[in-house]
N, C-alpha and C. Protein backbone atom coordinates (compact mmCIF):
# COMPACT_ATOMS: atom_id res chain seq x y z
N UNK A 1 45.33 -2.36 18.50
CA UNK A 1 45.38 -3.15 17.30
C UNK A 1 46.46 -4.21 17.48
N UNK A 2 46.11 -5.14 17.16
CA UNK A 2 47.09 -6.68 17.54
C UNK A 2 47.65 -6.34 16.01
N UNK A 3 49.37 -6.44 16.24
CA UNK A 3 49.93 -6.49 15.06
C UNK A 3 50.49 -8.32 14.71
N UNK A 4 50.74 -8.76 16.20
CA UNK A 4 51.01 -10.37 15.78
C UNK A 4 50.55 -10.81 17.46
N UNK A 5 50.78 -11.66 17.47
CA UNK A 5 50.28 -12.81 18.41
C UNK A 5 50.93 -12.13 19.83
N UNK A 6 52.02 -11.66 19.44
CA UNK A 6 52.85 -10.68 21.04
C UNK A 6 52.99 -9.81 20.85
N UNK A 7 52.41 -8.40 20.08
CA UNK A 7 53.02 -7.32 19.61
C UNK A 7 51.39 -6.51 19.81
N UNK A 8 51.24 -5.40 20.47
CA UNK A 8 50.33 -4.57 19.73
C UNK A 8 50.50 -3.36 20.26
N UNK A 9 49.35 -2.82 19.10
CA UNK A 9 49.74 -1.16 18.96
C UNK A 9 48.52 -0.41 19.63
N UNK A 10 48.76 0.98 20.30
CA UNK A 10 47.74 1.32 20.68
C UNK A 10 47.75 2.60 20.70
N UNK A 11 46.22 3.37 20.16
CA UNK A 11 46.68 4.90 20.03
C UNK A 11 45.58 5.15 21.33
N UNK A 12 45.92 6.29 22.02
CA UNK A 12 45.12 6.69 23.06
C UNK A 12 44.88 8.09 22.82
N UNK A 13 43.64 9.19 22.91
CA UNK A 13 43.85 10.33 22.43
C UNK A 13 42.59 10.69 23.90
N UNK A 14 43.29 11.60 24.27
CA UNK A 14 42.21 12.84 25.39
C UNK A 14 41.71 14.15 24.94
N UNK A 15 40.88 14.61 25.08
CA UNK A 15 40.39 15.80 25.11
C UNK A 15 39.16 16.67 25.87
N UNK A 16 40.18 17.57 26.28
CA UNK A 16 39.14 18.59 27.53
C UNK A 16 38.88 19.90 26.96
N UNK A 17 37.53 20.28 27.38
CA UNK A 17 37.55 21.48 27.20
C UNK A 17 36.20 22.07 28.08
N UNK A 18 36.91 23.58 28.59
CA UNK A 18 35.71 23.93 29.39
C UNK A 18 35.64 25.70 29.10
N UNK A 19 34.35 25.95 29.91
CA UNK A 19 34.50 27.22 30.04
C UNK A 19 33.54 27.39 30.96
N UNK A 20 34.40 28.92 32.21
CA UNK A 20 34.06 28.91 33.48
C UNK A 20 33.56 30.39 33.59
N UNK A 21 33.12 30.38 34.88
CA UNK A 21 33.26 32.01 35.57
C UNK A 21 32.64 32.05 36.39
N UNK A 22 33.37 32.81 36.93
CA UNK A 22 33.31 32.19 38.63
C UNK A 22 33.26 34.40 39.06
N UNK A 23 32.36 34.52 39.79
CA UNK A 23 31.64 36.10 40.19
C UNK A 23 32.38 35.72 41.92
N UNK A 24 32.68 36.72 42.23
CA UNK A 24 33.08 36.93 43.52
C UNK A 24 32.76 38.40 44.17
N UNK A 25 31.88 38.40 45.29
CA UNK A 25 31.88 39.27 45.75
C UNK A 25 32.54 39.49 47.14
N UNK A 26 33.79 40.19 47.52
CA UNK A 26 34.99 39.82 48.17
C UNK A 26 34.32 40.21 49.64
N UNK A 27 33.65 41.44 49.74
CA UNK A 27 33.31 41.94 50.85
C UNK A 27 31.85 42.21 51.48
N UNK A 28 31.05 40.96 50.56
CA UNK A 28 29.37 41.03 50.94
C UNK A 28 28.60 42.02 51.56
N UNK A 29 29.08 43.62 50.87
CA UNK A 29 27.80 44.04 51.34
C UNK A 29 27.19 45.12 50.27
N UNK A 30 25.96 45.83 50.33
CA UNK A 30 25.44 45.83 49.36
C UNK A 30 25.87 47.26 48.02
N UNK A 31 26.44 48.43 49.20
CA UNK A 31 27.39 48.70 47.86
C UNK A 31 28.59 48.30 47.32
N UNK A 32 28.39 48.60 46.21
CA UNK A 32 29.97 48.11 45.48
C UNK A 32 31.34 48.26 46.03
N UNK A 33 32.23 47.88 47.00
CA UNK A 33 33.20 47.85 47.40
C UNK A 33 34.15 47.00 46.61
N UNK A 34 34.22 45.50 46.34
CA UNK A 34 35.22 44.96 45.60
C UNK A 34 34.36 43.75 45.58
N UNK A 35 34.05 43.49 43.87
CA UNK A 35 33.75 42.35 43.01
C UNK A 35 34.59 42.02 42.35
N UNK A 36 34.36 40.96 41.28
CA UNK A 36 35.28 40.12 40.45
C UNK A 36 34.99 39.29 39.68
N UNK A 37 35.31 39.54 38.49
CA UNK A 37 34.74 38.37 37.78
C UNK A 37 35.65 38.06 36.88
N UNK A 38 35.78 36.33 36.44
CA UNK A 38 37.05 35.99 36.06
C UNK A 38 36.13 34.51 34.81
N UNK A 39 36.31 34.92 34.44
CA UNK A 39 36.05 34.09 32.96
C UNK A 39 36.92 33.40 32.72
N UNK A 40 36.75 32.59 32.35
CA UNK A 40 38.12 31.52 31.92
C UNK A 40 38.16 30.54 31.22
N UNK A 41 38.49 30.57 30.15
CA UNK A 41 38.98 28.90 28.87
C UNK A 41 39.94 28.58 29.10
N UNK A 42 39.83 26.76 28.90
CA UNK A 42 40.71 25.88 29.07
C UNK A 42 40.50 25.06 28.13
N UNK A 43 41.34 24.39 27.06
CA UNK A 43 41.55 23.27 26.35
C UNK A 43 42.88 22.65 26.74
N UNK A 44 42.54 21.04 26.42
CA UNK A 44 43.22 20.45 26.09
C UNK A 44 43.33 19.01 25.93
N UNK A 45 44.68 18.44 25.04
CA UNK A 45 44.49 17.33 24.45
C UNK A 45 45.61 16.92 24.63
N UNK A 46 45.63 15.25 24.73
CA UNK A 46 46.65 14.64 24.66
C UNK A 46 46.46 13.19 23.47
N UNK A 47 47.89 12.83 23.24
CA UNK A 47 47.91 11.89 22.43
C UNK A 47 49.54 10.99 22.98
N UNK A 48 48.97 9.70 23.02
CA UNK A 48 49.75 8.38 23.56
C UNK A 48 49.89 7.32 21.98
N UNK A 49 51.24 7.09 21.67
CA UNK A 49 51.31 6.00 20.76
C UNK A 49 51.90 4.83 21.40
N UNK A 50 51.55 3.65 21.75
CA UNK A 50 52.10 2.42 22.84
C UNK A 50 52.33 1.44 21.77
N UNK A 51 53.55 0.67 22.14
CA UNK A 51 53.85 -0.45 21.44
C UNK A 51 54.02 -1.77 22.84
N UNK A 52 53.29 -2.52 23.11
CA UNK A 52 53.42 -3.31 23.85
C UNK A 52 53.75 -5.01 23.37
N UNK A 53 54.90 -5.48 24.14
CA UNK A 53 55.37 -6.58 23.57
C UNK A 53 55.16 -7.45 24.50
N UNK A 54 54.53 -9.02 24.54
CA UNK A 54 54.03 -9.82 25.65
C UNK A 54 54.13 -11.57 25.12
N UNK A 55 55.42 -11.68 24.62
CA UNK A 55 55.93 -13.30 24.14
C UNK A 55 55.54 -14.17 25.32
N UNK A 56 56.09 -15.69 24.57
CA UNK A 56 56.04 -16.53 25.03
C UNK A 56 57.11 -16.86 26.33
N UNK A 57 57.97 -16.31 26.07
CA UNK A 57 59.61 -16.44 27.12
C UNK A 57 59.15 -15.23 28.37
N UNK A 58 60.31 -14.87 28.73
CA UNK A 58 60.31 -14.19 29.94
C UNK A 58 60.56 -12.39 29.91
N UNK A 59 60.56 -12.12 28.83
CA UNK A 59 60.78 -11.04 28.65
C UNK A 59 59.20 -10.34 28.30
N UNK A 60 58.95 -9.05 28.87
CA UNK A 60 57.75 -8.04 28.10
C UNK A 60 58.11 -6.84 28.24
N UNK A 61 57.74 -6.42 27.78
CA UNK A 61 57.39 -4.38 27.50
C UNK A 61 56.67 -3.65 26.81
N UNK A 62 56.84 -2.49 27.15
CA UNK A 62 55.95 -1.29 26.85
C UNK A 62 56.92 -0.09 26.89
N UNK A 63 56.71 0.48 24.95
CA UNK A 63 57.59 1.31 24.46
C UNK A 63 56.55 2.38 23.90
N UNK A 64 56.54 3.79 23.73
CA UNK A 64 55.86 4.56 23.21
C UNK A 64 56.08 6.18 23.00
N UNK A 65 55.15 7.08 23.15
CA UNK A 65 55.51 8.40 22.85
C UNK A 65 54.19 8.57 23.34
N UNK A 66 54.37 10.37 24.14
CA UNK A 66 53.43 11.16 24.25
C UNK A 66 53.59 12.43 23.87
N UNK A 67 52.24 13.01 23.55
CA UNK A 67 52.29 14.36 23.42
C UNK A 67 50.93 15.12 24.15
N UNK A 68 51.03 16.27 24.92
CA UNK A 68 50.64 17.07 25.68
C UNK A 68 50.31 18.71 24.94
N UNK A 69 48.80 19.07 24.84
CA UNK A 69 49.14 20.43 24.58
C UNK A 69 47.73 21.32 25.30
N UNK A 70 48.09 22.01 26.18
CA UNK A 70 46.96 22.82 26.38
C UNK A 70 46.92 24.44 26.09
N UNK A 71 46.03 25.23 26.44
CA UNK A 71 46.22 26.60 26.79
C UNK A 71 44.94 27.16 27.50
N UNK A 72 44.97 28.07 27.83
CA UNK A 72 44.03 28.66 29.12
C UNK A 72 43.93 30.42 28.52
N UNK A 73 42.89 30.94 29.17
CA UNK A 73 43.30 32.40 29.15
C UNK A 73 42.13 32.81 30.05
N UNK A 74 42.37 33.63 31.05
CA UNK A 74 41.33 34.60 32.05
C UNK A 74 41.12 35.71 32.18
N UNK A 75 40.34 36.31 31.62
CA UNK A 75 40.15 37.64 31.43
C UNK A 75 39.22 38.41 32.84
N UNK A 76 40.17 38.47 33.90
CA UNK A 76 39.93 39.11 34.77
C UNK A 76 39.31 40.42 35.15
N UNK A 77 38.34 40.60 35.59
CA UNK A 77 38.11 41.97 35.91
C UNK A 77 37.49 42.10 37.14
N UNK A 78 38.11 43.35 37.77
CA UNK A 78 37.89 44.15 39.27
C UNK A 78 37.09 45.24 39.09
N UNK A 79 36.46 45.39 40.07
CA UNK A 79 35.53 46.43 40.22
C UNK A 79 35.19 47.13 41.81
N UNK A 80 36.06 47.93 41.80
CA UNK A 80 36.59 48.26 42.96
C UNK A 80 35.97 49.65 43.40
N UNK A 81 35.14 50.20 44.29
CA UNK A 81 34.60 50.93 44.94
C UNK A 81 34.75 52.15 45.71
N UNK A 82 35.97 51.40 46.18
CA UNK A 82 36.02 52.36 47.82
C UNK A 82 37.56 52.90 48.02
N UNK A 83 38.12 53.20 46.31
CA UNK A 83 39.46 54.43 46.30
C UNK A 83 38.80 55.62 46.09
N UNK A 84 37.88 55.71 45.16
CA UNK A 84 37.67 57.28 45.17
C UNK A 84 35.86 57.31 45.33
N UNK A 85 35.86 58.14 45.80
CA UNK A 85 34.21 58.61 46.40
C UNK A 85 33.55 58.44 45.34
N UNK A 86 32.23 57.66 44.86
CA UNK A 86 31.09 57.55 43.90
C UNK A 86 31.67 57.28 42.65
N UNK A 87 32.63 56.23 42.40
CA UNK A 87 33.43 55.96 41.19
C UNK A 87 33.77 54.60 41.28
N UNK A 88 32.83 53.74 40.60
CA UNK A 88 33.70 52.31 40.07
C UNK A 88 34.62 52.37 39.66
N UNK A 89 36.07 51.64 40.22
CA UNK A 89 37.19 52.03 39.11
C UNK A 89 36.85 50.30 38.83
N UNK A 90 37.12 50.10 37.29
CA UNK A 90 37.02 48.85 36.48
C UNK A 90 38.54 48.33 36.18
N UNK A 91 38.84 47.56 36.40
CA UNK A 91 40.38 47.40 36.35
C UNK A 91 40.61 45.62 35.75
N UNK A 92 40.42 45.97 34.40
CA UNK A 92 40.66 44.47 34.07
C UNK A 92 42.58 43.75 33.58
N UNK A 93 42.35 42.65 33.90
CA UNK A 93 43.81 42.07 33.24
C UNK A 93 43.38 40.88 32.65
N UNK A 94 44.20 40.05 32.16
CA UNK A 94 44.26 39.25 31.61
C UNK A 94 45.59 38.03 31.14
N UNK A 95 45.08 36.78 31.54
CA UNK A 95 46.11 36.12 31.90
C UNK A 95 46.07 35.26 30.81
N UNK A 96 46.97 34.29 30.36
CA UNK A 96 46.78 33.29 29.06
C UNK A 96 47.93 32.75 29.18
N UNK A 97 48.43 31.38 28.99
CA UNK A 97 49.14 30.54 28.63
C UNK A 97 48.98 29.20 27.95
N UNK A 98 50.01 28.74 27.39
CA UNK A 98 50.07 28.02 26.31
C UNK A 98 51.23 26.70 26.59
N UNK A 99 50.48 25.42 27.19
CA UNK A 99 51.62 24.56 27.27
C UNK A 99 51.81 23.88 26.34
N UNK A 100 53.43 22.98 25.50
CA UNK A 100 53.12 21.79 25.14
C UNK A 100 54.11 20.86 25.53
N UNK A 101 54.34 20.07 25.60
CA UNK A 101 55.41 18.95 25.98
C UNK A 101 55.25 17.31 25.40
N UNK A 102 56.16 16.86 25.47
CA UNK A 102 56.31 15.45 24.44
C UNK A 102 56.98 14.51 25.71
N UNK A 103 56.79 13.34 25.61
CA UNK A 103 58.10 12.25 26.22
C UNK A 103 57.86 10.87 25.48
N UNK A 104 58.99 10.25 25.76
CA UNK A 104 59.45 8.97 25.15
C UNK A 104 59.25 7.98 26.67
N UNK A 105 59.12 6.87 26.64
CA UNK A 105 59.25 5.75 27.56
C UNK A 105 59.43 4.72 26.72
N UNK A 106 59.77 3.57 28.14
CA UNK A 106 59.76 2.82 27.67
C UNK A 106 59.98 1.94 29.15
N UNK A 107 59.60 1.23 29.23
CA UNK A 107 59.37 -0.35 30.31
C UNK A 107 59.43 -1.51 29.79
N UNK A 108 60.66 -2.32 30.67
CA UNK A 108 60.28 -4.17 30.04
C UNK A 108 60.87 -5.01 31.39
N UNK A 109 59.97 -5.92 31.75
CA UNK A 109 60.32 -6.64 32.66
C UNK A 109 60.80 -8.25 32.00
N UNK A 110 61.78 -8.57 33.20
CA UNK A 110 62.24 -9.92 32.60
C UNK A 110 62.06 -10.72 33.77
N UNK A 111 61.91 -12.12 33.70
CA UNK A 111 61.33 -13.09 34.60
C UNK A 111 62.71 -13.68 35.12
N UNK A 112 63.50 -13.29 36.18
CA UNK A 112 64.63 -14.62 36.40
C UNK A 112 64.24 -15.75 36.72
N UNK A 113 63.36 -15.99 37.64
CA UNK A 113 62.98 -17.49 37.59
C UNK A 113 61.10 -16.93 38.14
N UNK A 114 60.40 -17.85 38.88
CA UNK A 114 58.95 -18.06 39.08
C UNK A 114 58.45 -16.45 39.64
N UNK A 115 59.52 -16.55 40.73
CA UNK A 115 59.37 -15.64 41.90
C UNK A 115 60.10 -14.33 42.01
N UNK A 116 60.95 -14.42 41.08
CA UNK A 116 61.59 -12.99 40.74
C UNK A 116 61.42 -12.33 39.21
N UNK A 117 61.39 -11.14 39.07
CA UNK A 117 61.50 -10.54 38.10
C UNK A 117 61.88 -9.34 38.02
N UNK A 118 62.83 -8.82 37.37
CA UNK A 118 63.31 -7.74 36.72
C UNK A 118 62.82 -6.72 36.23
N UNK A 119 62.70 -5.63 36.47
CA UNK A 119 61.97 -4.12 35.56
C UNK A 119 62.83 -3.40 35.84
N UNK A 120 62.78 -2.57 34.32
CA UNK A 120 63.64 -1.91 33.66
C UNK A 120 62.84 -0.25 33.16
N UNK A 121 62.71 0.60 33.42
CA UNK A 121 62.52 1.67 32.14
C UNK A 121 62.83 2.78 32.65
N UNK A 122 62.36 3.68 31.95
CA UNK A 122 62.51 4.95 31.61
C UNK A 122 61.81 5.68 30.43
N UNK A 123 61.73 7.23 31.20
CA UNK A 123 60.85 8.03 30.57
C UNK A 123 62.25 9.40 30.40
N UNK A 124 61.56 10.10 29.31
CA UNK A 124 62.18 11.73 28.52
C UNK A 124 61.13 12.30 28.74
N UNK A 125 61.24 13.63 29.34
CA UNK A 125 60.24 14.21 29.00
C UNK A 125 61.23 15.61 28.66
């Protein structure tokens, strides 16, 4: 969104999301010795607020904020054969995490003359 003639604003927004599962059979053969199966969700989204400044003189930049948030979880399970004689042992776990994180930037370059120019920034995360 153009706020003036050198100034604009910009929102940027991402979003993922999946869901997997992935079967493994570790030791290919036809009795049950050790399988696996692992299921798995993933989301996530991000969001960018940019303020970009681009005058007439020699100065520009780009100032803004992000934010980051996902989480996951895999609900693992083994199926394991060959500890005790004629007995699937089923052995599930389960994994899950939860990220989020933010940062600040900011970038501005300045023109010293035709052939040189100056950049400046920095990021927080």
């Amino acid at each position: 969104m153009r706020v003036s003639d050198s100034i604009e604003l910009s929102y940027i927004f991402g979003s993922w999301k999946t869901e997997e599962t992935v079967l493994t059979d570790w030791d290919a053969v036809r009795p049950l010795l050790f399988h696996t199966t692992r299921p798995a969700d993933y989301e996530q989204q991000t969001r960018e607020l940019r303020l970009t400044f681009d005058g007439d003189g020699p100065l520009r930049g780009t100032a803004g904020v992000y934010v980051w948030d996902s989480e996951y979880e895999i609900g693992l399970r083994s199926f394991i054969g060959f500890v005790v004689p004629n007995l699937v042992l089923d052995l599930p776990q389960t994994s899950a995490q939860n990220s989020k994180s933010w940062a600040t930037f900011v970038e501005a370059d300045f023109d010293i003359n035709d052939s040189l120019t100056l950049t400046l920034g920095g990021r927080y995360t």
